[in-house]
PDB file of N, CA and C in Angstrom:
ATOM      1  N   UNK A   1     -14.142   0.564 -43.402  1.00  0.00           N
ATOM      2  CA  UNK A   1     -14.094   1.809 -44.118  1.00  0.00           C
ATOM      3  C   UNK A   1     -14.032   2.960 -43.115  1.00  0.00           C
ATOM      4  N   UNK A   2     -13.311   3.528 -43.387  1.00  0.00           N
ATOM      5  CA  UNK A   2     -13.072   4.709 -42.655  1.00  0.00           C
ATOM      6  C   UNK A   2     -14.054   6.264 -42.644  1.00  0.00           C
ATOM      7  N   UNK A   3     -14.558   6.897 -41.630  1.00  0.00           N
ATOM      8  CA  UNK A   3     -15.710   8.003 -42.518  1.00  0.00           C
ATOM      9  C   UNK A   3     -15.068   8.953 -42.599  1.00  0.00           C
ATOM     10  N   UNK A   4     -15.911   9.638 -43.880  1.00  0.00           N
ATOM     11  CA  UNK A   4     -15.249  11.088 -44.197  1.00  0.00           C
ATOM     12  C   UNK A   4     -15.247  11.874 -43.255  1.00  0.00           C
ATOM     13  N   UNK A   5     -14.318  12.811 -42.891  1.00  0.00           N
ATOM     14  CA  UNK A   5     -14.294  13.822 -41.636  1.00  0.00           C
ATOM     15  C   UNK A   5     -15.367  15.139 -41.553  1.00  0.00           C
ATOM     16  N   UNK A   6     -15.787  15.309 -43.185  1.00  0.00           N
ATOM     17  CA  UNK A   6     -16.764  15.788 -43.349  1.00  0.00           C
ATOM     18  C   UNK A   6     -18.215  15.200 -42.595  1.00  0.00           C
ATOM     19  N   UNK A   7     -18.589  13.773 -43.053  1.00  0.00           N
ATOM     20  CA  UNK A   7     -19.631  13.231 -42.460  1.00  0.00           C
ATOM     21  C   UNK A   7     -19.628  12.802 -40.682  1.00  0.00           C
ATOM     22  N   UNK A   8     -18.529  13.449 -40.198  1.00  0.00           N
ATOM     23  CA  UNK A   8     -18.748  12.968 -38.240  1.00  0.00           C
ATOM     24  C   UNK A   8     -19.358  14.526 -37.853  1.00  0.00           C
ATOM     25  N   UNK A   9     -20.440  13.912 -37.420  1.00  0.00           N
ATOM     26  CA  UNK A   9     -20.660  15.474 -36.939  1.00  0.00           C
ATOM     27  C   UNK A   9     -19.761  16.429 -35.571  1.00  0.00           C
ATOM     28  N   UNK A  10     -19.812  17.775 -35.704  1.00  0.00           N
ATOM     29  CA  UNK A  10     -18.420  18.027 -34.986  1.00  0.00           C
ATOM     30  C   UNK A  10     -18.525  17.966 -33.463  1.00  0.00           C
ATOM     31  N   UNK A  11     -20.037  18.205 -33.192  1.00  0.00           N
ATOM     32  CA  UNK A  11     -20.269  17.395 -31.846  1.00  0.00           C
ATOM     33  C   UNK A  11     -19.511  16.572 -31.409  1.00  0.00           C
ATOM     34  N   UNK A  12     -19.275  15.563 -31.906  1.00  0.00           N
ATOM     35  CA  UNK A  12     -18.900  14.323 -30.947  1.00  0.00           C
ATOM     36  C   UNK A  12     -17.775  14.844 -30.522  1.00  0.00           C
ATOM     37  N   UNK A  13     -16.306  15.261 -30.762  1.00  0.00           N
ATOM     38  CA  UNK A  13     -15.652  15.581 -30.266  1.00  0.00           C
ATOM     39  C   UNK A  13     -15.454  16.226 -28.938  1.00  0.00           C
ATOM     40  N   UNK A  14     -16.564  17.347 -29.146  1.00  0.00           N
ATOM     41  CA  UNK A  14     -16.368  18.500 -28.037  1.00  0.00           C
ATOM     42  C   UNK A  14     -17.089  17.685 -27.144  1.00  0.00           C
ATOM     43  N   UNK A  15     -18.640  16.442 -27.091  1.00  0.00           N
ATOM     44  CA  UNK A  15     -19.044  16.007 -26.317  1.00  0.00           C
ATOM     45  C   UNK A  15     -17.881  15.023 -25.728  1.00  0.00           C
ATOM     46  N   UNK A  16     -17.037  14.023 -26.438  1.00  0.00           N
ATOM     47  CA  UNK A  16     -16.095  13.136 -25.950  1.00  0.00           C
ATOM     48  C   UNK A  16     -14.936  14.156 -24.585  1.00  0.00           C
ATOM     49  N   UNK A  17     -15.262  15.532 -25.176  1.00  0.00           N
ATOM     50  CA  UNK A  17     -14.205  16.323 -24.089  1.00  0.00           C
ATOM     51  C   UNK A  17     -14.792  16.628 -23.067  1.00  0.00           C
ATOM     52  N   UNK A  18     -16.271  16.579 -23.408  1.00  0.00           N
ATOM     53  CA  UNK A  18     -16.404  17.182 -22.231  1.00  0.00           C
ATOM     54  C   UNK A  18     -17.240  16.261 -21.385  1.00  0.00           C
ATOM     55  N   UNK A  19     -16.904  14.807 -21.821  1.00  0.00           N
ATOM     56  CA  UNK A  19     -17.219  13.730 -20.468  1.00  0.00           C
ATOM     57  C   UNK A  19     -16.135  12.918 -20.150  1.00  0.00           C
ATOM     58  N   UNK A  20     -14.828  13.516 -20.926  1.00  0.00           N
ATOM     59  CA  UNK A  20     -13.617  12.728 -20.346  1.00  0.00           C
ATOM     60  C   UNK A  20     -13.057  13.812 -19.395  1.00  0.00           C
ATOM     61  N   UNK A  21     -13.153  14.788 -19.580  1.00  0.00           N
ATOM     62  CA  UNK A  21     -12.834  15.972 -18.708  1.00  0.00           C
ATOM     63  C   UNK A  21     -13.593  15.940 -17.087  1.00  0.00           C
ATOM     64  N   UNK A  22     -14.403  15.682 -16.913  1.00  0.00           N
ATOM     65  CA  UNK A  22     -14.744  15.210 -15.002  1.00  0.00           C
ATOM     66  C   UNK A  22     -13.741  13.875 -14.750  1.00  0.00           C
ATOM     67  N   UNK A  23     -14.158  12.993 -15.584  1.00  0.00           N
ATOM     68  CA  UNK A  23     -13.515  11.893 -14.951  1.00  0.00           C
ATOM     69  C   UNK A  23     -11.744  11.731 -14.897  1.00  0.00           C
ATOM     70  N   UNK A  24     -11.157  12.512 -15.775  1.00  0.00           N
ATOM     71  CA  UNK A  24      -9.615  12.672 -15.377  1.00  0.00           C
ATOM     72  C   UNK A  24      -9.600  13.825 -14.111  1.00  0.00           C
ATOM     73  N   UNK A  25     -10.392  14.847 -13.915  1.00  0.00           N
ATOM     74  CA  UNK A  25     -10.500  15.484 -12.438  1.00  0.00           C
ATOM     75  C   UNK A  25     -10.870  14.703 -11.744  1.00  0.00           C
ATOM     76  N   UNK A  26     -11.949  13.764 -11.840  1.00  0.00           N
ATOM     77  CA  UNK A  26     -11.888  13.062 -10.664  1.00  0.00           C
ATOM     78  C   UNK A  26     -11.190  11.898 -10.088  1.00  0.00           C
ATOM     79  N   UNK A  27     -10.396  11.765 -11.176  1.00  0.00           N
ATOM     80  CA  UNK A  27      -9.241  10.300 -10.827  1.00  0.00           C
ATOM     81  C   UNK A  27      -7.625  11.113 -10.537  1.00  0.00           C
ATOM     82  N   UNK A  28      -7.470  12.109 -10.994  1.00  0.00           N
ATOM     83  CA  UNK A  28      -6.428  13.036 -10.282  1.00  0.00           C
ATOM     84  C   UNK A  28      -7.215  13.681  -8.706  1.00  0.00           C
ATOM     85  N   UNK A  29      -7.851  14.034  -8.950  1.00  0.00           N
ATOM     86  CA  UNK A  29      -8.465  14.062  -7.213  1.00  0.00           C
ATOM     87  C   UNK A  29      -8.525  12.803  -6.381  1.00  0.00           C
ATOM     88  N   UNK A  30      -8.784  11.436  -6.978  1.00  0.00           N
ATOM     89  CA  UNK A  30      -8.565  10.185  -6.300  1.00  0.00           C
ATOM     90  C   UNK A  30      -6.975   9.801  -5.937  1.00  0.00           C
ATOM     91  N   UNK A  31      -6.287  10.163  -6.882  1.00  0.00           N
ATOM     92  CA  UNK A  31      -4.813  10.044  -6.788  1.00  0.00           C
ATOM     93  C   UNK A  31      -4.036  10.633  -5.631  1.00  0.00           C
ATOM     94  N   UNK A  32      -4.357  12.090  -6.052  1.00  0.00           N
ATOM     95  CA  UNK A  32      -4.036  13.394  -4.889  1.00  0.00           C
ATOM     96  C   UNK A  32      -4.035  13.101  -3.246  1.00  0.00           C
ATOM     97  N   UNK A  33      -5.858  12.571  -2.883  1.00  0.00           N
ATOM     98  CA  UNK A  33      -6.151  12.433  -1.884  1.00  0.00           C
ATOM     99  C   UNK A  33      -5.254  10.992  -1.028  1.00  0.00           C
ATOM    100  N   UNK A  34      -5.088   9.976  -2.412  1.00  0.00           N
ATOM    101  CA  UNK A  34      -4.513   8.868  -1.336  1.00  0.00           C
ATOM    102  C   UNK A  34      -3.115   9.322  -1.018  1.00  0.00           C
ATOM    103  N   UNK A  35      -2.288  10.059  -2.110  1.00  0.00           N
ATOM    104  CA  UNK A  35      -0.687  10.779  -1.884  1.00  0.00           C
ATOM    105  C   UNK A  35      -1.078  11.621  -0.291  1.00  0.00           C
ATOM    106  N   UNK A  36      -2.550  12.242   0.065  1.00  0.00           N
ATOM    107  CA  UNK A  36      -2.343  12.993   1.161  1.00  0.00           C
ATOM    108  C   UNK A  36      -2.060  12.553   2.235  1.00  0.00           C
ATOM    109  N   UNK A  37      -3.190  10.979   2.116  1.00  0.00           N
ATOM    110  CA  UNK A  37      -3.358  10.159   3.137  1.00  0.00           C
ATOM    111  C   UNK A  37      -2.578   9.334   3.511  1.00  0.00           C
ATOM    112  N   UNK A  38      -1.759   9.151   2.658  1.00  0.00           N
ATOM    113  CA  UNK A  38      -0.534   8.282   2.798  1.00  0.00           C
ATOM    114  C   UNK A  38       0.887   9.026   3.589  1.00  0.00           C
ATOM    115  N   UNK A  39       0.741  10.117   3.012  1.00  0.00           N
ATOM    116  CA  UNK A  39       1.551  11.370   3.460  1.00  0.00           C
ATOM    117  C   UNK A  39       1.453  11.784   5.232  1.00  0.00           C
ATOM    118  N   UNK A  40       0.206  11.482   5.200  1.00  0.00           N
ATOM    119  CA  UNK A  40      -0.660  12.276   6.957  1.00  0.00           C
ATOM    120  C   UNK A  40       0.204  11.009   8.201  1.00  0.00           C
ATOM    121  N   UNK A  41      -0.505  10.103   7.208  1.00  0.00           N
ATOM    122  CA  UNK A  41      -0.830   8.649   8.155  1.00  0.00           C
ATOM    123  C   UNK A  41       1.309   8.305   8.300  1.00  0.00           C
ATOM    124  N   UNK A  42       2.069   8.699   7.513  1.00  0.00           N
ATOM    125  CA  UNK A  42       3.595   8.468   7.589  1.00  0.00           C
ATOM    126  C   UNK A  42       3.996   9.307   8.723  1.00  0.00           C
ATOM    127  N   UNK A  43       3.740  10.515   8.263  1.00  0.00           N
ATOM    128  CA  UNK A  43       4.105  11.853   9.256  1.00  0.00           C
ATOM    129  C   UNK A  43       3.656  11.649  10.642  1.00  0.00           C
ATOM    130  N   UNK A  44       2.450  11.329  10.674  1.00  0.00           N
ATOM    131  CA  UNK A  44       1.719  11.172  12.339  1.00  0.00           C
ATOM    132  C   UNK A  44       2.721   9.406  12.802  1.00  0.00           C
ATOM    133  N   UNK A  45       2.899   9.002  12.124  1.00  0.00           N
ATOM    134  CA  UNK A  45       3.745   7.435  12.645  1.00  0.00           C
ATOM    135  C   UNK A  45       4.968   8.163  13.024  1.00  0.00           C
ATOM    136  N   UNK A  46       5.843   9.187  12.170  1.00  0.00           N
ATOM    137  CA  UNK A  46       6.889   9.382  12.706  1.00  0.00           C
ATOM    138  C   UNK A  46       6.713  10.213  14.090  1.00  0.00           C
ATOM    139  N   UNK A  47       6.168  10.873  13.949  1.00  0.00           N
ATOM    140  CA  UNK A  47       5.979  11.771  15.124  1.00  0.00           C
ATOM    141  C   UNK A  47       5.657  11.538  16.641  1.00  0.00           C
ATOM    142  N   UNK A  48       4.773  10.174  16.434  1.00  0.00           N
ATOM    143  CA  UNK A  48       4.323   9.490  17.503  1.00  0.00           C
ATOM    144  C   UNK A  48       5.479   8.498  17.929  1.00  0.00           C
ATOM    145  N   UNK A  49       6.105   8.056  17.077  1.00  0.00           N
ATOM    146  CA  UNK A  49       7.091   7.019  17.670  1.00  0.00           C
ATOM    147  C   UNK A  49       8.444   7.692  17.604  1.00  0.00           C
ATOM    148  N   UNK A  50       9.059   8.897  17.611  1.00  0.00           N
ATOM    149  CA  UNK A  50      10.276  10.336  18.117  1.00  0.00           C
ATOM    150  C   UNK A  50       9.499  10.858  19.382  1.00  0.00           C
ATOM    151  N   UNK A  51      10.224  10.112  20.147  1.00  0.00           N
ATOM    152  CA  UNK A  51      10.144  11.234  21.774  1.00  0.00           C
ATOM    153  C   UNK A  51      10.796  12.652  21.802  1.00  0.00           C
ATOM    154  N   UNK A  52      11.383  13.475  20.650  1.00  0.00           N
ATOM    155  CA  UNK A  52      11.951  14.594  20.504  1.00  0.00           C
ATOM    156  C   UNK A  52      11.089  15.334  20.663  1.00  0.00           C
ATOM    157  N   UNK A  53      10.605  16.955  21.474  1.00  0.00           N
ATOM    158  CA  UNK A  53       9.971  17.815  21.221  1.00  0.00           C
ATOM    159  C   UNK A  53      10.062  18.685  19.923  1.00  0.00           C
ATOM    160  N   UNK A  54      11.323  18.842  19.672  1.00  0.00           N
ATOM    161  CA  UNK A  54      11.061  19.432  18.187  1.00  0.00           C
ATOM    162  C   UNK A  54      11.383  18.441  17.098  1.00  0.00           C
ATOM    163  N   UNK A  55      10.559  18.528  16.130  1.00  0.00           N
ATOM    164  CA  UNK A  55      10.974  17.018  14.618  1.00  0.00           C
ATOM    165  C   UNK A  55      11.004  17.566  13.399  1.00  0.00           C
ATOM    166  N   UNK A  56      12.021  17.700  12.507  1.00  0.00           N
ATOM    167  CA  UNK A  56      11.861  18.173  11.767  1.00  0.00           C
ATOM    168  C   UNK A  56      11.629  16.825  10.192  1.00  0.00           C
ATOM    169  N   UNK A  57      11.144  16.854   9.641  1.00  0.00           N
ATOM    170  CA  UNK A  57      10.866  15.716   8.041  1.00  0.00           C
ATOM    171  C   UNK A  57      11.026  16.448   7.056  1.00  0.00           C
ATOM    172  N   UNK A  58      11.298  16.287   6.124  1.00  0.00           N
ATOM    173  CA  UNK A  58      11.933  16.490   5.029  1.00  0.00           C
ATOM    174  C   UNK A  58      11.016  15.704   4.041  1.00  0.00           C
ATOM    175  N   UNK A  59      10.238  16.386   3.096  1.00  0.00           N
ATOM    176  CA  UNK A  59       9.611  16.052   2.182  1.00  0.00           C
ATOM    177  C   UNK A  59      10.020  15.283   1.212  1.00  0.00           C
ATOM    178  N   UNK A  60      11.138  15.181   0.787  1.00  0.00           N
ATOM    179  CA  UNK A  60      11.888  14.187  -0.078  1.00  0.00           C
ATOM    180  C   UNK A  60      11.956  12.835   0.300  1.00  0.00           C
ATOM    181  N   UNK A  61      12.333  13.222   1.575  1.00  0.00           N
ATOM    182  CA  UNK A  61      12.483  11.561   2.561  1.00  0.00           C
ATOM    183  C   UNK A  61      11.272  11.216   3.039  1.00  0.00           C
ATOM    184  N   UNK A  62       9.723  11.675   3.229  1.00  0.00           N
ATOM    185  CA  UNK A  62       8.714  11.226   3.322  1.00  0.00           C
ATOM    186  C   UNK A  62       7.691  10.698   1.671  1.00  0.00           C
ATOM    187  N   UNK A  63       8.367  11.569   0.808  1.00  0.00           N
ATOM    188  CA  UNK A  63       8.180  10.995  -0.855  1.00  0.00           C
ATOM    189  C   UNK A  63       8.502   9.497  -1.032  1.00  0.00           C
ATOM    190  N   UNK A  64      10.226   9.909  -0.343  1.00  0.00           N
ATOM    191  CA  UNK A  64      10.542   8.144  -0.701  1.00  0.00           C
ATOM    192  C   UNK A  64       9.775   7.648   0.063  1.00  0.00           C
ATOM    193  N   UNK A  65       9.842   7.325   1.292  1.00  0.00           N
ATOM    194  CA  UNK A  65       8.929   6.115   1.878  1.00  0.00           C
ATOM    195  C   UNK A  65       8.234   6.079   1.616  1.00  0.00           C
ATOM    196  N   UNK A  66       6.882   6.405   0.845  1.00  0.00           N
ATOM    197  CA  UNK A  66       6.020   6.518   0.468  1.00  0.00           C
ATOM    198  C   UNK A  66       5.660   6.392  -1.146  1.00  0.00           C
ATOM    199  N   UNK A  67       6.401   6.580  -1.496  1.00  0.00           N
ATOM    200  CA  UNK A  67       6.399   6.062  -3.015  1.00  0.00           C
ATOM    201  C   UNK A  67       5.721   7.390  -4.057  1.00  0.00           C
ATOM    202  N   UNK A  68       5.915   8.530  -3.006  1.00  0.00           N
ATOM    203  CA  UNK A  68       5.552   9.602  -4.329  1.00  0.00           C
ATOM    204  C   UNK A  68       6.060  10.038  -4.601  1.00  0.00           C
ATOM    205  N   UNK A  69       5.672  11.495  -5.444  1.00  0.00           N
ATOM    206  CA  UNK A  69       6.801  12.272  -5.689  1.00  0.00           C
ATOM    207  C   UNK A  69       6.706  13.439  -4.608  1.00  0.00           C
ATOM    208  N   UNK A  70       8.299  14.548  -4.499  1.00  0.00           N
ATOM    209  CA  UNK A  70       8.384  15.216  -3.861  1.00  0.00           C
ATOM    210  C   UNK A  70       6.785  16.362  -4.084  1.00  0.00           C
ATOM    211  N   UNK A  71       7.271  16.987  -4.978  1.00  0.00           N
ATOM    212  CA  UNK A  71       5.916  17.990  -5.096  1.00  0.00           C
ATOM    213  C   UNK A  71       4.622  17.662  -4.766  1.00  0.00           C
ATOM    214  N   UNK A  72       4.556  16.277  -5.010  1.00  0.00           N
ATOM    215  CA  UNK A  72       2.834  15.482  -4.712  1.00  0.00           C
ATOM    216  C   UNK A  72       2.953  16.182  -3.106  1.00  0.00           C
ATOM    217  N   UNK A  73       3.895  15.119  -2.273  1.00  0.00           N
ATOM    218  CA  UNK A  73       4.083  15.033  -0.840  1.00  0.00           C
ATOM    219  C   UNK A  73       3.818  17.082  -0.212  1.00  0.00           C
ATOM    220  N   UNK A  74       4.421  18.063  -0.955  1.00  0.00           N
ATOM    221  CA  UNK A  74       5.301  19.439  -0.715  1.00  0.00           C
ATOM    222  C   UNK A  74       3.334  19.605  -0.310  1.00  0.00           C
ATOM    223  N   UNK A  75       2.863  19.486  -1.678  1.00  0.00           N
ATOM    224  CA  UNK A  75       1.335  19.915  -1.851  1.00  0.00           C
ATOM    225  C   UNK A  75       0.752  19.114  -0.986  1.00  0.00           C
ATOM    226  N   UNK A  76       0.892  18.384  -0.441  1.00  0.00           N
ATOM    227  CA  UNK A  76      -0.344  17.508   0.172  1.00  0.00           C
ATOM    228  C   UNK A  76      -0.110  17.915   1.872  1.00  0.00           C
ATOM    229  N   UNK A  77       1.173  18.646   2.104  1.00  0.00           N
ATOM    230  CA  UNK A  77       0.983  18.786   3.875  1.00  0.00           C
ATOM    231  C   UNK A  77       1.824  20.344   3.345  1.00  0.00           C
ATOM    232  N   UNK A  78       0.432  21.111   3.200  1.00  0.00           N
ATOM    233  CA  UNK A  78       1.071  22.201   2.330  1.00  0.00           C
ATOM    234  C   UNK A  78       0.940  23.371   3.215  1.00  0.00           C
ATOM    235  N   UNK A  79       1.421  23.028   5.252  1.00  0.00           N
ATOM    236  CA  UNK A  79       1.345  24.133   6.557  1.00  0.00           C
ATOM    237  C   UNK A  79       3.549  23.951   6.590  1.00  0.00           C
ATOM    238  N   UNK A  80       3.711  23.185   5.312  1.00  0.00           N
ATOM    239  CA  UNK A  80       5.546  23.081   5.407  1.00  0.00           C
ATOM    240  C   UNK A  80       5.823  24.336   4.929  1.00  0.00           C
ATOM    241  N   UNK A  81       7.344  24.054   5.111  1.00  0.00           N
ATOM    242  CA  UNK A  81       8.019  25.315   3.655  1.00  0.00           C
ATOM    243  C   UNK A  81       8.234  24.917   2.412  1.00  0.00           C
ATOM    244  N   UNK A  82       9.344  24.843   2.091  1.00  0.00           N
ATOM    245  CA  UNK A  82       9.508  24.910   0.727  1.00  0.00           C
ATOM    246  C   UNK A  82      10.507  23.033   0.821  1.00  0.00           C
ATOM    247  N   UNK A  83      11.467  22.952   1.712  1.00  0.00           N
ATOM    248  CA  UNK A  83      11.279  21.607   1.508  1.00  0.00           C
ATOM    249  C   UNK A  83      11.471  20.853   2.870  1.00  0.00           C
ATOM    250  N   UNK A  84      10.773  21.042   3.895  1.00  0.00           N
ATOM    251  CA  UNK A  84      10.369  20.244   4.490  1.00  0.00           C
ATOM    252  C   UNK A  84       9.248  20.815   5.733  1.00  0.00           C
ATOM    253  N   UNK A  85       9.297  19.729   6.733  1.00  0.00           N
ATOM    254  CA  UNK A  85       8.014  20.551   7.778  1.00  0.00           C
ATOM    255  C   UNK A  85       8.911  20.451   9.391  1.00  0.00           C
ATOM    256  N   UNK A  86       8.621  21.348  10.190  1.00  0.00           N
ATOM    257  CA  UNK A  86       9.412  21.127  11.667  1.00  0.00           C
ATOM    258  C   UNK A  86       8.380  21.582  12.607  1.00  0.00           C
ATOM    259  N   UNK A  87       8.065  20.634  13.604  1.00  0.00           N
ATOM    260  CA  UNK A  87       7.037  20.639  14.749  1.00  0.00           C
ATOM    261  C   UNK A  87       8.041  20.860  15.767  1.00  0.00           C
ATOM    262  N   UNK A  88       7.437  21.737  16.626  1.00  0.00           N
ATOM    263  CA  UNK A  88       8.817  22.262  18.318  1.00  0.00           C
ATOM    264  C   UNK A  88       7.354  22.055  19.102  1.00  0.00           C
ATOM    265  N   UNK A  89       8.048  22.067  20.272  1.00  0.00           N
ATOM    266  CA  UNK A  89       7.393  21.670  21.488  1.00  0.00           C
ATOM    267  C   UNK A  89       6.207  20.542  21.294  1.00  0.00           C
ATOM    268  N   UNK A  90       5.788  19.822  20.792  1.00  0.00           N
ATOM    269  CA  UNK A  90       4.501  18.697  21.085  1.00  0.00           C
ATOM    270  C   UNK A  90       4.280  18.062  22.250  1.00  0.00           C
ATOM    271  N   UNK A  91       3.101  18.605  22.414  1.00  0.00           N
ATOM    272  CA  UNK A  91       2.624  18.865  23.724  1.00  0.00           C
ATOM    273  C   UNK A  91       2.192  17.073  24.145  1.00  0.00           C
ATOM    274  N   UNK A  92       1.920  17.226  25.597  1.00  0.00           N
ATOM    275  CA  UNK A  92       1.144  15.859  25.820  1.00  0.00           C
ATOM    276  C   UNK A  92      -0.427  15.803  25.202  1.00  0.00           C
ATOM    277  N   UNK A  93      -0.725  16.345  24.934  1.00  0.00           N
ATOM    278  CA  UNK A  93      -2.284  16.282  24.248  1.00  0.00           C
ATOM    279  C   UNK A  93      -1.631  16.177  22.780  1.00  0.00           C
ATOM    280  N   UNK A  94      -1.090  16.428  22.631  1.00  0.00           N
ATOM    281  CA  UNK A  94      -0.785  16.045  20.700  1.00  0.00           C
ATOM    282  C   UNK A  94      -0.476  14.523  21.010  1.00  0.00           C
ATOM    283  N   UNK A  95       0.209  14.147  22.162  1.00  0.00           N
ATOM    284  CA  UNK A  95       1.065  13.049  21.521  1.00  0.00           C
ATOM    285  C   UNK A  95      -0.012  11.557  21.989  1.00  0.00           C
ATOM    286  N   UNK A  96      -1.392  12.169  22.531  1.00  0.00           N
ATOM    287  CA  UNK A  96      -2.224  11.376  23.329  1.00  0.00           C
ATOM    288  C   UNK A  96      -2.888  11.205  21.926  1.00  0.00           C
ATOM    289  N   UNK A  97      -3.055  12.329  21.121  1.00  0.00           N
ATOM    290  CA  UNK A  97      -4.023  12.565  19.738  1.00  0.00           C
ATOM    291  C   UNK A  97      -3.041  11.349  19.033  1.00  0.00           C
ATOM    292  N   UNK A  98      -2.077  11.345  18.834  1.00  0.00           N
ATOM    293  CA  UNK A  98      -1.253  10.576  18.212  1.00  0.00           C
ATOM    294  C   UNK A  98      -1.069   9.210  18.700  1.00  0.00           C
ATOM    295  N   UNK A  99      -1.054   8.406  19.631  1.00  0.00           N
ATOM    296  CA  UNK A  99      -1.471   7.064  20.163  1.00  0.00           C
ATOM    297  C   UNK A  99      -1.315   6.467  19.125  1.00  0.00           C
ATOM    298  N   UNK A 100      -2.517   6.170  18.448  1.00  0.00           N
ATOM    299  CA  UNK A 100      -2.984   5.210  17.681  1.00  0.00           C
ATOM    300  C   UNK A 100      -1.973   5.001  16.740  1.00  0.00           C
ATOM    301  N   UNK A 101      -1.010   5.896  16.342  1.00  0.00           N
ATOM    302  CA  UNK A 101      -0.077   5.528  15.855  1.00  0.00           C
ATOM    303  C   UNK A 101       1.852   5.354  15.886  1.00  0.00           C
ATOM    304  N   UNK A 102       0.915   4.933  16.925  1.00  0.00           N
ATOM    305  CA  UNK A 102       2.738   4.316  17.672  1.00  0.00           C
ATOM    306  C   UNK A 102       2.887   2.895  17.099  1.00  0.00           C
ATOM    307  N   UNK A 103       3.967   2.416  17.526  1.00  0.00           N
ATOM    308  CA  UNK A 103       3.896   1.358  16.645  1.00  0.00           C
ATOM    309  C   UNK A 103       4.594   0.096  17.933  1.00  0.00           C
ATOM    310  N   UNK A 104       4.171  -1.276  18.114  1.00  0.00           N
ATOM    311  CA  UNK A 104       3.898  -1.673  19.034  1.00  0.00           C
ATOM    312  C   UNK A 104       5.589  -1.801  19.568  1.00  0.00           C
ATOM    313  N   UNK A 105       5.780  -2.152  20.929  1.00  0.00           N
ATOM    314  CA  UNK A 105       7.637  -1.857  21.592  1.00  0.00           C
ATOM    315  C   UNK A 105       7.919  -0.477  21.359  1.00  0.00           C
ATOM    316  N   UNK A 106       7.073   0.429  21.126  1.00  0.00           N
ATOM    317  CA  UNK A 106       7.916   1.654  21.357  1.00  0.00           C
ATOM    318  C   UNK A 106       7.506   2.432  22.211  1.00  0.00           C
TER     319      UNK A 106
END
C-alpha cells in the first residue's frame, strides 16, 4: 500500500537532501582530485622524459590519455590558458625534482 502524501511527514524529504547533499560533494571532490592526480602524475612523466627546454601540452591530448574530459583536465592544472599549458626554460633543479618520473631507457 502506498501512503498518503498527506501522512509522510514533510521532513523527510528536506532531511533525505540534506544528507545526500555532503556525500555527492564529497564523491565529486573524490572524482575531481583523482582527474588532478592523474593529470599531475601524466604532465610531470611528459616533462621528465622531453629533453626540450620549452614543452608545450595541450589539454585535450592530456584528457585523452588519461581518460577525462577536457574541462575536468583545463580545471585541474588550472596555472594553463585556455587550452593548453607551455613550460620554457626547465631548469636542472626542476628536472632533478622530476627524476622519479622518467621512465626506465630514457
Amino acid at each position: 500500500m502506498v501512503p498518503d502524501h498527506d501522512s509522510v511527514p514533510r521532513q523527510t524529504k528536506t532531511q533525505i537532501l540534506q544528507w545526500r547533499e555532503p556525500k555527492v560533494a564529497a564523491q565529486k571532490k573524490r572524482v575531481y582530485n583523482a582527474v588532478a592526480h592523474r593529470a599531475a602524475n601524466h604532465l610531470n612523466t611528459q616533462i621528465a622524459n622531453n629533453e626540450s627546454d620549452t614543452q608545450q601540452y595541450m589539454f585535450a591530448n592530456i584528457a585523452y590519455d588519461i581518460g577525462a574530459s577536457t574541462d575536468d583536465v583545463r580545471s585541474a592544472l588550472s596555472n594553463g590558458g585556455y587550452n593548453g599549458v607551455t613550460f620554457m626554460g626547465i631548469s636542472a633543479e626542476e628536472r632533478t625534482a622530476l627524476a622519479r618520473y622518467r621512465r626506465e631507457g630514457s
